[in-house]
Protein backbone atom coordinates (compact mmCIF):
# COMPACT_ATOMS: atom_id res chain seq x y z
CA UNK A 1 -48.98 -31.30 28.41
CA UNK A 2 -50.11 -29.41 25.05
CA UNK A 3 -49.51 -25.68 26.12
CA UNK A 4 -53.03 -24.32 25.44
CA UNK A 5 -54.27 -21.41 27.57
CA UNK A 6 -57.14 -22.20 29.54
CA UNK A 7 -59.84 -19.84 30.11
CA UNK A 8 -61.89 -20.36 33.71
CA UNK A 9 -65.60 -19.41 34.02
CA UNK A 10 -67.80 -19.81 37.43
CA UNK A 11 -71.36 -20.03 37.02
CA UNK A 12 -73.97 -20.12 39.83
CA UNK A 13 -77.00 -21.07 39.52
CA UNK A 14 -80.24 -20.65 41.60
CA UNK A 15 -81.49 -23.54 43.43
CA UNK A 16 -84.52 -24.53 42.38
CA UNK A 17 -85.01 -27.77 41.72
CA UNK A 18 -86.90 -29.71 39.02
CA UNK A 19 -89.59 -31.50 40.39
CA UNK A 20 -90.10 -35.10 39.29
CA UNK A 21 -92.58 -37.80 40.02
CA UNK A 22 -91.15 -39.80 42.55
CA UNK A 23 -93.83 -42.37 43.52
CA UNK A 24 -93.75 -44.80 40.81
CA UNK A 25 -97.11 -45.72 39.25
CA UNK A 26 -99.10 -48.51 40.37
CA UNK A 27 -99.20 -50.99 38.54
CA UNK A 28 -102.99 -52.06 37.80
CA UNK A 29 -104.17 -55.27 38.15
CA UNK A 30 -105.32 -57.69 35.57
CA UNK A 31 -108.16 -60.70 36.09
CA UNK A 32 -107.18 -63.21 33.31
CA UNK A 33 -109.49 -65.82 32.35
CA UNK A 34 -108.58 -69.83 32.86
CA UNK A 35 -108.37 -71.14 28.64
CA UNK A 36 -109.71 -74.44 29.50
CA UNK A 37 -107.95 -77.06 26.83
CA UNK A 38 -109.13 -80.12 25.70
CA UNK A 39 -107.29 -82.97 23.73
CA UNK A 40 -108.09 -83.95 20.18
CA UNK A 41 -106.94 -86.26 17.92
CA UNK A 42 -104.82 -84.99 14.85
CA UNK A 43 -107.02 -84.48 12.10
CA UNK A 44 -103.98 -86.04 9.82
CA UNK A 45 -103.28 -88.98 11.20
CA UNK A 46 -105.44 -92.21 11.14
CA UNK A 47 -107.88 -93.09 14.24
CA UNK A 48 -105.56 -96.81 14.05
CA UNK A 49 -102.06 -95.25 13.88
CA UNK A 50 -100.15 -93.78 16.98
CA UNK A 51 -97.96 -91.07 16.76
CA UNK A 52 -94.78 -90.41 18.68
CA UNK A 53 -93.76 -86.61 17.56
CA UNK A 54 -95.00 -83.91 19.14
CA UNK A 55 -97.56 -81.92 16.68
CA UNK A 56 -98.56 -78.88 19.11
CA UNK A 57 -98.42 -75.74 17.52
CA UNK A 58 -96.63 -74.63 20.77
CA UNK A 59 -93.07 -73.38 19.97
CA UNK A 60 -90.47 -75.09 22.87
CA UNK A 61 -86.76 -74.65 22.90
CA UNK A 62 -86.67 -78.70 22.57
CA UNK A 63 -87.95 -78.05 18.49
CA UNK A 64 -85.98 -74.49 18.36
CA UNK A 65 -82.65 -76.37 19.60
CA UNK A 66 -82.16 -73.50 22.08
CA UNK A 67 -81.69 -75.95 24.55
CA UNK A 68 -80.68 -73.94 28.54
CA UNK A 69 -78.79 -75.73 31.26
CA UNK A 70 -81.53 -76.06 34.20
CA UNK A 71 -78.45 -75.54 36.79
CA UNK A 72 -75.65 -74.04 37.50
CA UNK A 73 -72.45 -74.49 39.03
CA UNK A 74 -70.62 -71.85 41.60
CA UNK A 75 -67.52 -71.87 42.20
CA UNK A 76 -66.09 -71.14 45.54
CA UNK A 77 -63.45 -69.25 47.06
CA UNK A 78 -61.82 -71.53 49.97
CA UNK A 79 -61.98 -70.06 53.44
CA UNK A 80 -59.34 -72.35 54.55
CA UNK A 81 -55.74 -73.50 53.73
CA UNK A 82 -56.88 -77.39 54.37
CA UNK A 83 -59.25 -77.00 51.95
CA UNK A 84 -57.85 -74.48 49.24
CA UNK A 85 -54.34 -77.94 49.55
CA UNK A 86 -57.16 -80.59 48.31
CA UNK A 87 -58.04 -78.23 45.08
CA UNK A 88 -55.58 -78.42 42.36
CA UNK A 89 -55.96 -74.97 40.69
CA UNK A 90 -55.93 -73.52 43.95
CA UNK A 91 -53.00 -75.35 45.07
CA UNK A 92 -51.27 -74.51 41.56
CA UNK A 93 -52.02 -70.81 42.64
CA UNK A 94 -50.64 -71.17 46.07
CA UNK A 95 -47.25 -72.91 44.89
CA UNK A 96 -47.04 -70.02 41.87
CA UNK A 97 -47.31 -67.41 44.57
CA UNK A 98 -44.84 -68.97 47.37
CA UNK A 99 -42.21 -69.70 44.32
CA UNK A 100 -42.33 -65.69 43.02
CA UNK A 101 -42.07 -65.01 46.88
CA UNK A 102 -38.53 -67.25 46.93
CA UNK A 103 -37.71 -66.35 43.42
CA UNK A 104 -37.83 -62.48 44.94
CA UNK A 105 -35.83 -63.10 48.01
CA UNK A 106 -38.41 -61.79 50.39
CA UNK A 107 -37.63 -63.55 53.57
CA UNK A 108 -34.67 -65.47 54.61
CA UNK A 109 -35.45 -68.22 57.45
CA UNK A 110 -33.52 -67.43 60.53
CA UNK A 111 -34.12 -68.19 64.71
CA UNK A 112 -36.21 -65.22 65.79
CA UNK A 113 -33.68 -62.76 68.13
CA UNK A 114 -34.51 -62.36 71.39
CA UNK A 115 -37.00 -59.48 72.55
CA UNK A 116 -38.37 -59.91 68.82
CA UNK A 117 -42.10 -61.30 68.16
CA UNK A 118 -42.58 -62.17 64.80
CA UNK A 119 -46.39 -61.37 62.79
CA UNK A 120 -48.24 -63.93 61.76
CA UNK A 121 -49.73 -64.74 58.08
CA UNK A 122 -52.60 -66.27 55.99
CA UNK A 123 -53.17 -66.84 53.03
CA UNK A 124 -56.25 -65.49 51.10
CA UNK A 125 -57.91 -67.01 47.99
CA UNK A 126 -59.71 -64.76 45.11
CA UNK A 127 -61.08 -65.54 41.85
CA UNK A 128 -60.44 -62.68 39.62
CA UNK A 129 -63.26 -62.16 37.04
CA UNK A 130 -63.13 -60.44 33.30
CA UNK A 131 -65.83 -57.94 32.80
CA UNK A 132 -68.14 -60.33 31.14
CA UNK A 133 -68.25 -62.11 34.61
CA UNK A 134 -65.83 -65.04 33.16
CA UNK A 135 -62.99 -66.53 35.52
CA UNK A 136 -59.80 -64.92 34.57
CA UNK A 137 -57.69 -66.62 36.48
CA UNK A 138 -57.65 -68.18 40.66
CA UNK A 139 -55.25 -65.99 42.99
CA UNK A 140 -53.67 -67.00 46.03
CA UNK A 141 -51.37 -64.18 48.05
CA UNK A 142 -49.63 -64.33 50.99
CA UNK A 143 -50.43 -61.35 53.46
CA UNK A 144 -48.81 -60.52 56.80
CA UNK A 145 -51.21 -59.76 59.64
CA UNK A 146 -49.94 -56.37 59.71
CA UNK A 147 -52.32 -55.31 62.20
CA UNK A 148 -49.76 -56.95 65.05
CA UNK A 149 -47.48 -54.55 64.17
CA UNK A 150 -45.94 -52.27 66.83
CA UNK A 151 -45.68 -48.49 65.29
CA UNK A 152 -42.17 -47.24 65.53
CA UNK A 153 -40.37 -50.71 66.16
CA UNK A 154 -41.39 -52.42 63.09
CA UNK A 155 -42.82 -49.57 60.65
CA UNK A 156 -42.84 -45.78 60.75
CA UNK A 157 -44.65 -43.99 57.60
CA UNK A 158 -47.25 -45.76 55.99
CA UNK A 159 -48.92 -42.93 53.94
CA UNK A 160 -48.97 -43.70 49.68
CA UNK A 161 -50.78 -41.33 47.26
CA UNK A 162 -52.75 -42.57 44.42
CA UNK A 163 -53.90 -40.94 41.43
CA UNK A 164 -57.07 -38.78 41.90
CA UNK A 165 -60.25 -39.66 39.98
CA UNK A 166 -59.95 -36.05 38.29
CA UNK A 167 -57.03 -36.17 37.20
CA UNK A 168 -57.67 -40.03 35.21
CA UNK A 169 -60.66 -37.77 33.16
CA UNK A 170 -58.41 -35.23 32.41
CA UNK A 171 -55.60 -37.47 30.77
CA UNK A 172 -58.21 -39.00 29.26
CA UNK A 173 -59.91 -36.31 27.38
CA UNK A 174 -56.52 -35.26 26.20
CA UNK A 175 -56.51 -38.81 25.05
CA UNK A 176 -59.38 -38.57 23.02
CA UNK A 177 -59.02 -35.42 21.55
CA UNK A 178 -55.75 -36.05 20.29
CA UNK A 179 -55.78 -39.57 19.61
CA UNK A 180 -53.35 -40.62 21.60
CA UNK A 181 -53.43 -44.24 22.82
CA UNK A 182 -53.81 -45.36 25.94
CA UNK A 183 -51.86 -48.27 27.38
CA UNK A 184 -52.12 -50.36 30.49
CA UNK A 185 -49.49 -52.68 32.65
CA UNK A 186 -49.87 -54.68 35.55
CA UNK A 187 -46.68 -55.12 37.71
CA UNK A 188 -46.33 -58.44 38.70
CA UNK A 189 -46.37 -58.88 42.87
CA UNK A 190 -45.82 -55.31 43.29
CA UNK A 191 -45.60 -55.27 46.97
CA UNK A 192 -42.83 -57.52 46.87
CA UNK A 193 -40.44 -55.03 45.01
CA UNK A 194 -40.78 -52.29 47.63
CA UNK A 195 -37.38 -52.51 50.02
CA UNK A 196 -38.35 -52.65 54.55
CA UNK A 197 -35.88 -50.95 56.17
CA UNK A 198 -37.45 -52.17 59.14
CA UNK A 199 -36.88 -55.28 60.78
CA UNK A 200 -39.86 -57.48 60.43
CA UNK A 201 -40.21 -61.01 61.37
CA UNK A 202 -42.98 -63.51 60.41
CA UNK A 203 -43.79 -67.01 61.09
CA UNK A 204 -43.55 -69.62 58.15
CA UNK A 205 -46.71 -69.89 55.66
CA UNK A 206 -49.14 -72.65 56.31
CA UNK A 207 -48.34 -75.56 53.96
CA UNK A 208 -44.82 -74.41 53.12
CA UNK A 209 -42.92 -74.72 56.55
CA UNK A 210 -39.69 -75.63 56.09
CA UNK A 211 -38.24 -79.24 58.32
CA UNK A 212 -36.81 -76.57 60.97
CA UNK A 213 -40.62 -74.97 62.12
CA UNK A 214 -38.75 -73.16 65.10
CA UNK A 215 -37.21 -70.44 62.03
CA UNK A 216 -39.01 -67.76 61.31
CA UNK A 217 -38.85 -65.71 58.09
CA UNK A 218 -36.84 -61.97 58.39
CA UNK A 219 -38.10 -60.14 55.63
CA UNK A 220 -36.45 -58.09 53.13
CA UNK A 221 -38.98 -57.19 51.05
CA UNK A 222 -42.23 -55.92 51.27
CA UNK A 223 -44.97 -57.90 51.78
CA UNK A 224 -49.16 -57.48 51.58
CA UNK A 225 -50.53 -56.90 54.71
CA UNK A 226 -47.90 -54.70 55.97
CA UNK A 227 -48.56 -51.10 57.24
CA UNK A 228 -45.51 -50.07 55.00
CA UNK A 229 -46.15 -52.25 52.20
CA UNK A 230 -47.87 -49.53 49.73
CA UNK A 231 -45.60 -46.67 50.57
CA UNK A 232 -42.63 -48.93 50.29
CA UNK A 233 -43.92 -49.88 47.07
CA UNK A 234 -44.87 -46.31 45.50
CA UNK A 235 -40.92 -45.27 46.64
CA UNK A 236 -39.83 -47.88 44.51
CA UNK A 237 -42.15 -47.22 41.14
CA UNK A 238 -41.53 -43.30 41.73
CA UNK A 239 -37.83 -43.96 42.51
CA UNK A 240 -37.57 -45.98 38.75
CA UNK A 241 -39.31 -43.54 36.98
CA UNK A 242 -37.19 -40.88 38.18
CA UNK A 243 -34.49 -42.37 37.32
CA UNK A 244 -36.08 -42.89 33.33
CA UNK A 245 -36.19 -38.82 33.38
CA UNK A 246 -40.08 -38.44 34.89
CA UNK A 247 -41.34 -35.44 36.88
CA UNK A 248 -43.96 -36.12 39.56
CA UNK A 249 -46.86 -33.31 39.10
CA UNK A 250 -46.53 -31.05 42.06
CA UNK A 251 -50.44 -31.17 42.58
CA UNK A 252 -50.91 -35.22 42.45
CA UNK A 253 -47.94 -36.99 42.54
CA UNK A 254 -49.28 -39.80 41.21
CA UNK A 255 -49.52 -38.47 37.64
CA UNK A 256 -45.45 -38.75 36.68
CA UNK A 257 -44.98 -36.26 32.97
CA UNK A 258 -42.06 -37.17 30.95
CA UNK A 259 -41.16 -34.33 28.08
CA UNK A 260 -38.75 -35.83 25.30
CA UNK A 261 -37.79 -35.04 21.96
CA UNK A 262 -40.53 -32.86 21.68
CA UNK A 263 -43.08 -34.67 22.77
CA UNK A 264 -44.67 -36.02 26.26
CA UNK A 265 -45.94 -38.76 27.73
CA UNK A 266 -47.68 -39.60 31.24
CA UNK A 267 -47.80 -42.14 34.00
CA UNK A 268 -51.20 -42.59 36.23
CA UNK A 269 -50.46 -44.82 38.90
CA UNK A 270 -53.00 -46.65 40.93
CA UNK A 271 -51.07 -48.46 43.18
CA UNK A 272 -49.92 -51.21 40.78
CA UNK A 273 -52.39 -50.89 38.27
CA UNK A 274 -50.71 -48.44 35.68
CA UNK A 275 -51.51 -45.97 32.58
CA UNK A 276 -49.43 -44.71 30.26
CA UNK A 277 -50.88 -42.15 27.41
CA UNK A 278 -48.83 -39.77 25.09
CA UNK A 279 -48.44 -37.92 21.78
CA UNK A 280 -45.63 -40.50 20.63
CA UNK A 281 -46.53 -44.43 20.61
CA UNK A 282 -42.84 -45.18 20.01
CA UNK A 283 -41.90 -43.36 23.38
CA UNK A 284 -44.62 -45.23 24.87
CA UNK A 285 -43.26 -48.45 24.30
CA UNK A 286 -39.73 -47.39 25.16
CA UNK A 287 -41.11 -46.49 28.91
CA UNK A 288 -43.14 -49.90 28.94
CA UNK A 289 -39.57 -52.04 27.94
CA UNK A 290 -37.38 -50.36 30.73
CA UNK A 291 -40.26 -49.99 33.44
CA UNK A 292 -40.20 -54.39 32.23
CA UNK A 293 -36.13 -54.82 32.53
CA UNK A 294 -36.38 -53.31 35.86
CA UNK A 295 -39.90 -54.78 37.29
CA UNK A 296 -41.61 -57.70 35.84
CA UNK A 297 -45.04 -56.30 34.39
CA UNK A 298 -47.55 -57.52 32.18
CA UNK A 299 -48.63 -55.62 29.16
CA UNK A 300 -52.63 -55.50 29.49
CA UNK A 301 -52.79 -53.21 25.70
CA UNK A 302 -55.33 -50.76 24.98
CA UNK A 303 -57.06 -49.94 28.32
CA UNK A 304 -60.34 -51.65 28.77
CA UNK A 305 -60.91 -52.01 32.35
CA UNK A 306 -59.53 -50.11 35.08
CA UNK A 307 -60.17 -50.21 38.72
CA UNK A 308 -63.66 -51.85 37.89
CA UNK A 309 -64.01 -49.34 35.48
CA UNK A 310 -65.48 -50.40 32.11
CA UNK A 311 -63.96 -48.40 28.82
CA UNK A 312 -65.63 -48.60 25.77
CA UNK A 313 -64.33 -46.77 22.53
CA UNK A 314 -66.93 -45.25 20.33
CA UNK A 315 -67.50 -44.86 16.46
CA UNK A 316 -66.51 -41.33 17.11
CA UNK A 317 -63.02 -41.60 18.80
CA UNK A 318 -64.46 -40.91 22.73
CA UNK A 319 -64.23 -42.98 25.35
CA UNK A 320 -67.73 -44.48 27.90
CA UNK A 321 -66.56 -45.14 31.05
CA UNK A 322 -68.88 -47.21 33.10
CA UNK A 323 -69.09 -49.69 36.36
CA UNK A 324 -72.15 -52.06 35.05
CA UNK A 325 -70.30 -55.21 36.33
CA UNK A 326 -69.40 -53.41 39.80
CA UNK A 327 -73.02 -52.18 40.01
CA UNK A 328 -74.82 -55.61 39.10
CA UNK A 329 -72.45 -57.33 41.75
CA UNK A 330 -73.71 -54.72 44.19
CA UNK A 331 -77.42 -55.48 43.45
CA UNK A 332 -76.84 -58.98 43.89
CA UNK A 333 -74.73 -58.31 47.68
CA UNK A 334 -77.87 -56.89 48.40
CA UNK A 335 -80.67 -58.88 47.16
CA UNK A 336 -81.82 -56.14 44.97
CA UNK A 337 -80.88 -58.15 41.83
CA UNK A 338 -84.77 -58.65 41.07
CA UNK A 339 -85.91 -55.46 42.17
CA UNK A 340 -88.22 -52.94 40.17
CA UNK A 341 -86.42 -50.07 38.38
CA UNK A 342 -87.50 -46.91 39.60
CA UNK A 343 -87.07 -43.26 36.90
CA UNK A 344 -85.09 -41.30 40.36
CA UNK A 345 -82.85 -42.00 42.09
CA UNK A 346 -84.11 -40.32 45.26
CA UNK A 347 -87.94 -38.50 46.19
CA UNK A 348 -87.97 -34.58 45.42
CA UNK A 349 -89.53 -34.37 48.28
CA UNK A 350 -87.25 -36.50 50.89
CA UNK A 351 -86.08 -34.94 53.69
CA UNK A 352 -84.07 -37.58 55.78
CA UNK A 353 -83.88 -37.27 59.68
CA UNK A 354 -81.49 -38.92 62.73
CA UNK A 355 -85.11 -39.27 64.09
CA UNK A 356 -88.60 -40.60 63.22
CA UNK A 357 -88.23 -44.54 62.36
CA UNK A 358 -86.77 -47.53 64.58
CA UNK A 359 -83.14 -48.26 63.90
CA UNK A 360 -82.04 -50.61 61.13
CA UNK A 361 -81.30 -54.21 62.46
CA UNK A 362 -78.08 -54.57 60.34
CA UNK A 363 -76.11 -51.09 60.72
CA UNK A 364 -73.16 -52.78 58.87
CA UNK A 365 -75.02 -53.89 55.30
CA UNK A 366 -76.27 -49.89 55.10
CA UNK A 367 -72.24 -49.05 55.72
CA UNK A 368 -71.28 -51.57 53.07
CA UNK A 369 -73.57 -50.58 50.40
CA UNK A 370 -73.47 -46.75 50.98
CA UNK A 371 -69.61 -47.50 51.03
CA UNK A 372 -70.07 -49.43 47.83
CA UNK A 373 -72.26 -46.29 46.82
CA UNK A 374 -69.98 -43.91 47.31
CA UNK A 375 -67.09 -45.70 44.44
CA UNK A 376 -69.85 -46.03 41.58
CA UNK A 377 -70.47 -42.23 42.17
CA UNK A 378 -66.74 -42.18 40.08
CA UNK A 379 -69.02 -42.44 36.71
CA UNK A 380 -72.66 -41.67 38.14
CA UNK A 381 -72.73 -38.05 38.49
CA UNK A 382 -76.44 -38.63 38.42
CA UNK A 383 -76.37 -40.47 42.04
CA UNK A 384 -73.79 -38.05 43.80
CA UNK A 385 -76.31 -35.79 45.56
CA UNK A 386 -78.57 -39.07 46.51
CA UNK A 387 -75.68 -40.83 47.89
CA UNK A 388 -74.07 -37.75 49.72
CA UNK A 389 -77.43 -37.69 52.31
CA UNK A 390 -77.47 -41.01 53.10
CA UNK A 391 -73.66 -40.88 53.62
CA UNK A 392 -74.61 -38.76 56.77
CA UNK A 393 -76.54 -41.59 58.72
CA UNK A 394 -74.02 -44.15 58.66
CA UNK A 395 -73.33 -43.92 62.45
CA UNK A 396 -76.89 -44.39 63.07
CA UNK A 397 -79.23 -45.97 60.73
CA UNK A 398 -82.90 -46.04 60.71
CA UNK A 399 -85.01 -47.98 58.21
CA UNK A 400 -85.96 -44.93 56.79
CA UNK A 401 -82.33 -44.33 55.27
CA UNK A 402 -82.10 -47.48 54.28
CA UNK A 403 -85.47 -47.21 52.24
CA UNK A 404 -83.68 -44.59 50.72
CA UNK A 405 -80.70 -46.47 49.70
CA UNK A 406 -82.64 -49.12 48.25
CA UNK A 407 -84.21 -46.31 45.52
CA UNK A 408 -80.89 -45.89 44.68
CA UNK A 409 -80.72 -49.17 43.62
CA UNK A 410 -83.65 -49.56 42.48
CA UNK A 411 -82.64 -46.67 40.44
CA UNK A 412 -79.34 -47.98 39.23
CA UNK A 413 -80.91 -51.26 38.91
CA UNK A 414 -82.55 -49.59 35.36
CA UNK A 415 -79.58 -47.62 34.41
CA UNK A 416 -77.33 -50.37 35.11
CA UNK A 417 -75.05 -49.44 31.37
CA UNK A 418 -75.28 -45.84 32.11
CA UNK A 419 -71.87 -44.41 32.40
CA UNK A 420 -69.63 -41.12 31.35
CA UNK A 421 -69.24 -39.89 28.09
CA UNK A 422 -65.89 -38.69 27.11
CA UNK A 423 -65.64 -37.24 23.34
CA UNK A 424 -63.22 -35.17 21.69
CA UNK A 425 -63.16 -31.51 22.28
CA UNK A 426 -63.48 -29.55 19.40
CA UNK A 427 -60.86 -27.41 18.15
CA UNK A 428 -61.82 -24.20 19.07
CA UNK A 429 -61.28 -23.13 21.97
CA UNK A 430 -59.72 -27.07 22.74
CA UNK A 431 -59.49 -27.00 26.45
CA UNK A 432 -61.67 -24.53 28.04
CA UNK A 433 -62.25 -24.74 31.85
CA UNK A 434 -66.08 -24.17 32.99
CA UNK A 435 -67.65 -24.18 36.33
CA UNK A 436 -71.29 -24.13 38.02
CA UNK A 437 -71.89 -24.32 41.71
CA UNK A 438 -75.30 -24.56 43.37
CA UNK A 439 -76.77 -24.56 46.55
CA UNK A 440 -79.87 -25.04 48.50
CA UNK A 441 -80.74 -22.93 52.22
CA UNK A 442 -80.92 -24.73 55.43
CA UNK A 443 -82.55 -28.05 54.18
CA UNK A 444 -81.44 -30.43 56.66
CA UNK A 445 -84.09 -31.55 59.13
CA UNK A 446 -81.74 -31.74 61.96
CA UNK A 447 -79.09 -29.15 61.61
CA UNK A 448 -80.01 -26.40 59.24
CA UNK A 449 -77.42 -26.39 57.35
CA UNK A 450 -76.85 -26.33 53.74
CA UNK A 451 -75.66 -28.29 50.82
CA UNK A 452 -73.73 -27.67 47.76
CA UNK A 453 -73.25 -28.37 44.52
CA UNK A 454 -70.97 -28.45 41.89
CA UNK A 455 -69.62 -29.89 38.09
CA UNK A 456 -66.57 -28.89 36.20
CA UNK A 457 -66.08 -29.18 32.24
CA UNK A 458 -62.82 -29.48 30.79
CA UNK A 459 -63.72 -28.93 27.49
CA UNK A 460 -66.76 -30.51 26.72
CA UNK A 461 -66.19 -33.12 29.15
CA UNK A 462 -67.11 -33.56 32.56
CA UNK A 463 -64.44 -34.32 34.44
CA UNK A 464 -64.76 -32.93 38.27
CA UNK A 465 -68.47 -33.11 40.35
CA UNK A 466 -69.17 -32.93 43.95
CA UNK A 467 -72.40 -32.94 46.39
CA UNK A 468 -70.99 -31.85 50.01
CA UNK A 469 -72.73 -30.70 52.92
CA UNK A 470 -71.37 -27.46 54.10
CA UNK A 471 -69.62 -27.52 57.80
CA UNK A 472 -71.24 -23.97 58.99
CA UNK A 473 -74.59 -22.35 59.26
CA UNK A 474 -75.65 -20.06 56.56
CA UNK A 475 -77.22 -17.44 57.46
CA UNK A 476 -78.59 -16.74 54.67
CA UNK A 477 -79.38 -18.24 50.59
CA UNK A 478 -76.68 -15.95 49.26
CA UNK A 479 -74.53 -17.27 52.19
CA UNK A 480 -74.99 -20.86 51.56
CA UNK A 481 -74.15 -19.61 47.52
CA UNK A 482 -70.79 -17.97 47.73
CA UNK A 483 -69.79 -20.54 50.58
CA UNK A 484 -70.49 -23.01 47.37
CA UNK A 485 -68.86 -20.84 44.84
CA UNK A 486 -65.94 -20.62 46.98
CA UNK A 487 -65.46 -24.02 46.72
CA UNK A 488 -65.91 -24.59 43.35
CA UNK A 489 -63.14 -22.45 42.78
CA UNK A 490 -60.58 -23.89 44.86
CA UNK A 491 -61.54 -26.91 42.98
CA UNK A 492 -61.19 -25.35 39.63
CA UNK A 493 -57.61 -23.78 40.29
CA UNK A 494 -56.12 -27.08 41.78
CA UNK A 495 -57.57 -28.17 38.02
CA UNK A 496 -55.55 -25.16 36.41
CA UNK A 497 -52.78 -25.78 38.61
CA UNK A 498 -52.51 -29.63 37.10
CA UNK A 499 -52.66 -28.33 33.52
């Protein structure tokens, strides 16, 4: 990393809040009279001659040629095997799938020991989408039902680190201010190049048994499904990069830095989804051809969607990073496709309660959604502190919380293409580290106890925020303040630590 000298600042300011209006404005209601129409003949054409074209000075997409399909076909993903067999694209994925399995030597077919059960499998069908909501391609993948897995016969550790969403901004502003590019790769079936070194046995796949059914398949390599799978997989990716001359970053070792002939270049990995960024494209492209030779990838080019992230380059060299897709697919999982747009994403004046309203009829569509809340808060700062309170009712939710989690998409709903800016920092001071931490006094209805608040600038760019309810008591507003300072700066040196 560029060895600048970052200077920290820690700002905290008071808590009083804007006020905004939060009703929206009635809308008021219009009596329209009836036009009452009556037919007359063409002034142009003769009383004797009858005309066949259509001379209404009413504009329809028939005479504009703008001519709309009145239906629409859905495609389906199967729920079954039976049925995904009697498709041919799914049955093209299925057969690519069980051939890269075989091709990778996952499983050999052998009579299961005695004292030995062997895990079943199923298959599972997804149609992966581009951005623009277009079919990119139909994917079938075999996953073990790792659930019937015994822990310390047939797996042990299963923990695997991914890259942090902080650390992705960072890279990424050093991206943009130095122009470096930004490539991504796709490892083809990664699972299946991590290595078991347990012994784990599973039943033939529906539709491919083999003429013996009574063999059952002793795996050698990883498979989805399995508790090990990921970490088995990460050993392997961190293992090979290693080997290339890579250092894993002490405080996320997901971010692997490689320094060579004077310059450096970095790894993000998300379990198999990968960026690589540095100040030399050549060096790049020499970590992209051996990372190939060892594990087949594909080359996806300059990043432009990552993790259901949308990146968009601007005129100026920055980057906007935003989840329009992910949030339009969420309003239409919950019906609020149609909905109103509302300016707020929550009332100034809310103060939700475990009491007050009867409970909500579905608990497990306010889970999902808040859930589903909770991942577009990686480029909505603006919905962090709305989507932290009703994170605390997901045990038990009323209507009430749910009314509240429908503002907030009601909310996103009209800043569906809002997103994060990230623009070069300017050249002097490049890479300054600022702070600000808030907090408000005993606000919650039920408990007393505080919440705080926080955003960190790299740069000019925001690249760390947070809206957490504080675990103790305060005692006091200056309390609940330095309990939020504190932190904010545990956050900012694990950011200095990185750099």
């Amino acid at each position: 990393m560029p060895q600048n000298e970052s200077s920290l600042s820690v700002t905290s300011t008071s808590h009083n809040s804007e006020k905004s209006d939060s009703n929206p404005p009635k809308q008021a209601s219009v009596n329209k009279d009836t036009e009452h129409h009556t037919n007359k003949t063409h002034n142009s054409l003769p009383p004797t001659i009858i005309s066949h074209h259509n001379y209404h000075s009413m504009i329809t997409r028939a005479k504009t040629g703008h001519l709309k399909l009145k239906a629409f076909t859905t495609i389906f993903e199967p729920t079954t095997v039976k049925s995904a067999l009697a498709d041919p694209q799914w049955l093209q994925a299925m057969q690519t799938e069980f051939k890269a399995l075989t091709d990778n030597n996952t499983w050999s077919l052998v009579p299961l020991p005695p004292h030995k059960k062997a895990i079943g499998c199923k298959w599972i069908f997804r149609i992966k989408e581009n951005p623009d909501g277009t079919i990119n391609k139909y994917k079938a993948r075999l996953v073990a039902k790792g659930f019937l897995q015994t822990p310390g016969f047939d797996f042990t550790e299963t923990f695997s680190p991914v890259i942090k969403p902080v650390t992705i901004r960072i890279i990424l502003t050093l991206a943009v201010t130095y122009k470096w590019p930004v490539q991504q790769i796709d490892i083809n079936n990664a699972f299946l190049n991590g290595i078991l070194h347990e012994e784990v046995y599973m039943t033939q796949p529906t539709g491919f048994e083999s003429s013996d059914k009574s063999l059952v398949c002793k795996l050698h390599k990883s498979l989805y499904g399995l508790k090990q799978a990921p970490r088995a997989w990460y050993e392997r990716l961190t293992q090979t990069l290693l080997q290339m001359g890579f250092i894993a970053s002490k405080c996320d070792p997901s971010l692997m830095v490689l320094h060579q002939q004077g310059a450096c270049t970095y790894v993000l990995i998300y379990v198999d989804d990968i960026l690589i960024t540095g100040s030399a494209p050549h060096l790049i492209q020499d970590v992209i051809q051996k990372l190939n030779f060892k594990l087949a990838l594909k080359q996806l080019g300059e990043v432009d969607y990552f993790l259901g992230i949308e990146v968009h380059k601007t005129a100026s060299g920055g980057l906007i990073l935003n989840q329009s897709k992910y949030i339009r697919d969420l309003l239409c999982k919950t019906t609020m496709d149609n909905c109103k747009p509302i300016g707020s994403p929550m009332v100034n004046s809310c103060r939700l309660s475990r009491f007050g309203t009867d409970a909500m009829s579905d608990p497990s569509l306010y889970r999902s959604t808040v859930g589903a809340l909770q991942y577009a808060t990686l480029t909505r700062p603006d919905i962090s502190f709305s989507v932290n309170k009703v994170c605390q009712f997901i045990a038990h939710p009323l209507e009430s919380h749910w009314k509240a989690v429908k503002r907030i998409l009601r909310y996103l709903k009209g800043t569906v293409n809002h997103g994060l800016l990230l623009h070069p920092s300017p050249s002097s001071p490049p890479f300054s580290l600022r702070a600000y931490s808030d907090a408000d006094w005993a606000t919650d209805q039920d408990d007393r106890r505080s919440t705080s608040g926080s955003c960190i600038y790299f740069g000019s760019n925001l690249v760390s925020w947070g809206s957490k309810k504080q675990p103790l008591v305060a005692r006091s507003s200056t309390e609940a303040e330095y309990r939020s300072m504190a932190n904010t700066t545990a956050e900012l040196l694990w950011i200095q630590s990185l750099l």
